[in-house]
Protein backbone atom coordinates (compact mmCIF):
# COMPACT_ATOMS: atom_id res chain seq x y z
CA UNK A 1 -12.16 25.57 -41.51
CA UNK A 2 -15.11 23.41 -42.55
CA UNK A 3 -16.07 20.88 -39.23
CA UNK A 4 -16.58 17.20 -39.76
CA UNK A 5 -19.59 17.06 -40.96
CA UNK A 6 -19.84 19.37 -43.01
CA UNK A 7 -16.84 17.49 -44.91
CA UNK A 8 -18.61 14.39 -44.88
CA UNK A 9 -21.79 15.87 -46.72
CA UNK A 10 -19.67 17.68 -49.40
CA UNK A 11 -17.59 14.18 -49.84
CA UNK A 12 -20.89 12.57 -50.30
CA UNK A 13 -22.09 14.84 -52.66
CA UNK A 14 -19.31 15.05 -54.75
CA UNK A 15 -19.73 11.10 -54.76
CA UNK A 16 -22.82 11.98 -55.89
CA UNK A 17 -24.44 9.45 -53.19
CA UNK A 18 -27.56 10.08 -51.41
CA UNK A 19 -27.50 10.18 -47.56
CA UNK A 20 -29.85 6.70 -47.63
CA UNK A 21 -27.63 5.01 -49.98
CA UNK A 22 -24.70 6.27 -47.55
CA UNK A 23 -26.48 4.80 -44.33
CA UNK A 24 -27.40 1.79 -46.00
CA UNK A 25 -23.30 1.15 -47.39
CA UNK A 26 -21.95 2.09 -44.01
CA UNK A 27 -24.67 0.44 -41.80
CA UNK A 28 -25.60 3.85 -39.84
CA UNK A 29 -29.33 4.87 -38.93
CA UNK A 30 -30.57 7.76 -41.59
CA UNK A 31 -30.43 9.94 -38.31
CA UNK A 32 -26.97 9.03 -37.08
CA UNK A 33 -25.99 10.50 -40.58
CA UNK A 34 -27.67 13.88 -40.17
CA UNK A 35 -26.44 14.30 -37.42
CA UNK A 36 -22.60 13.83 -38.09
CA UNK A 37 -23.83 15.97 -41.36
CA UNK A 38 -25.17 18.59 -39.25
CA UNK A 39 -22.39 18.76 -36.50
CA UNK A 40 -24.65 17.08 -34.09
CA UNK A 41 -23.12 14.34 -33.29
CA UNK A 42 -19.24 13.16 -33.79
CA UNK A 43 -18.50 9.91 -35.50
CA UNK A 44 -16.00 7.58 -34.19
CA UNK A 45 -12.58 7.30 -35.65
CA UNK A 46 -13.61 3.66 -37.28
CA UNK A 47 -17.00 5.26 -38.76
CA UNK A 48 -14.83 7.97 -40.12
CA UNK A 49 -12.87 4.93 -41.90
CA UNK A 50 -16.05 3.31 -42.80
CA UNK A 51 -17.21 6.57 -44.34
CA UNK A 52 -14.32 7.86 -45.91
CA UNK A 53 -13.63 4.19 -47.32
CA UNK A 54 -16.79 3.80 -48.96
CA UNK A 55 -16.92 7.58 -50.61
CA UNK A 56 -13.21 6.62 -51.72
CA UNK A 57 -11.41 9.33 -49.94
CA UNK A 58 -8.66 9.07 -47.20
CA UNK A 59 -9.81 9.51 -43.80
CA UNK A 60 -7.42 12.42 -43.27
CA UNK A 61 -9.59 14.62 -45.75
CA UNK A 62 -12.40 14.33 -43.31
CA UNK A 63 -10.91 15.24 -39.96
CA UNK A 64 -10.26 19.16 -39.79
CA UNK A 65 -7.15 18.98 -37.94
CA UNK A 66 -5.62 17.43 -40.63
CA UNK A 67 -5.93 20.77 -42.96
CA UNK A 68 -2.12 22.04 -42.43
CA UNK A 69 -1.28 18.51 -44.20
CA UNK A 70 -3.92 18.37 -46.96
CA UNK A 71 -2.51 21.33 -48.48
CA UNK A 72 0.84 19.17 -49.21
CA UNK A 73 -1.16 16.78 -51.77
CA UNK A 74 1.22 17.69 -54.91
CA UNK A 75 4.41 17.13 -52.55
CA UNK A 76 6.05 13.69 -53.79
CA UNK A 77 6.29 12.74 -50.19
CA UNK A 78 2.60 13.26 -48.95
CA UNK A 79 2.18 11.31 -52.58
CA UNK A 80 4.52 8.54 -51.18
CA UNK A 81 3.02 8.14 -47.76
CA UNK A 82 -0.55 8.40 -49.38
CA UNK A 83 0.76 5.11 -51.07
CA UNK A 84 1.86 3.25 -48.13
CA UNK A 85 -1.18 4.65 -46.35
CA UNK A 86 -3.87 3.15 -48.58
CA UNK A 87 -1.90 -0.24 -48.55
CA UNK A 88 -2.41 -0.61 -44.83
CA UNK A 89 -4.95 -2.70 -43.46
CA UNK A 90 -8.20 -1.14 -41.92
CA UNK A 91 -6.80 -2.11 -38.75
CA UNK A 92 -3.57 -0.42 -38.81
CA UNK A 93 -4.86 3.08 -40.43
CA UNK A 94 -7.55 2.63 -37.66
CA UNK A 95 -4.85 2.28 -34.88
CA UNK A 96 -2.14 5.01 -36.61
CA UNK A 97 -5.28 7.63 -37.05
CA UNK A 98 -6.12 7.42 -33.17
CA UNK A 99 -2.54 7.78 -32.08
CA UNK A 100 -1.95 10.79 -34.55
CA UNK A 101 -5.09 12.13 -33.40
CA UNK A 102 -4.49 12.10 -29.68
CA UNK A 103 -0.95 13.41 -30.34
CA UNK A 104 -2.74 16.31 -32.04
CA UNK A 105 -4.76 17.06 -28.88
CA UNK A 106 -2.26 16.93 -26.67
CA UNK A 107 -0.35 19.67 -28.99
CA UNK A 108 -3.86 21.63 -28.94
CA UNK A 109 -3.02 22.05 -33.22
């Protein structure tokens, strides 16, 4: 299982984006970025959003503990909440990715 950052770099680079242009879209220092890149340091759950919104990408493809329900992407279902998910306001996916995420601690997934 790839961590964090190392999702975030490969996203980036397959948006063909250079770190700079990355900081300077998401308002992040250059080193804030290496460091989530290099599993220094661990963004918050609204610079995940930030990130994963500007490389076009749902959030859920960053976080690692979100692998199990990546692998459904051809499911009509996944397709359907995908939908409903990208019509939500930053807010909401903001406040529906920290509860799912604490509920996934809690389960230790």
């Amino acid at each position: 299982m790839k961590k964090l950052g190392d999702r975030i770099r490969y996203q980036r680079n397959l948006s063909s984006l250079k770190r700079k242009e990355l900081c300077e879209k998401c308002r992040i220092p250059l080193s804030t970025l290496a460091a989530y890149e290099n599993n220094i340091r661990t963004p918050s759950i609204n610079t995940i959003c930030n990130i994963a919104k500007i490389l076009k990408i749902n959030p859920i493809e960053l976080i690692p503990q979100f692998d199990n329900y990546t692998t459904y992407t051809s499911d009509v279902r996944f397709q359907e909440l995908f939908t409903k998910w990208s019509k939500l306001k930053d807010s909401e996916q903001l406040r529906i990715l920290a509860a799912v995420t604490q509920a996934l601690e809690r389960t230790k997934l």
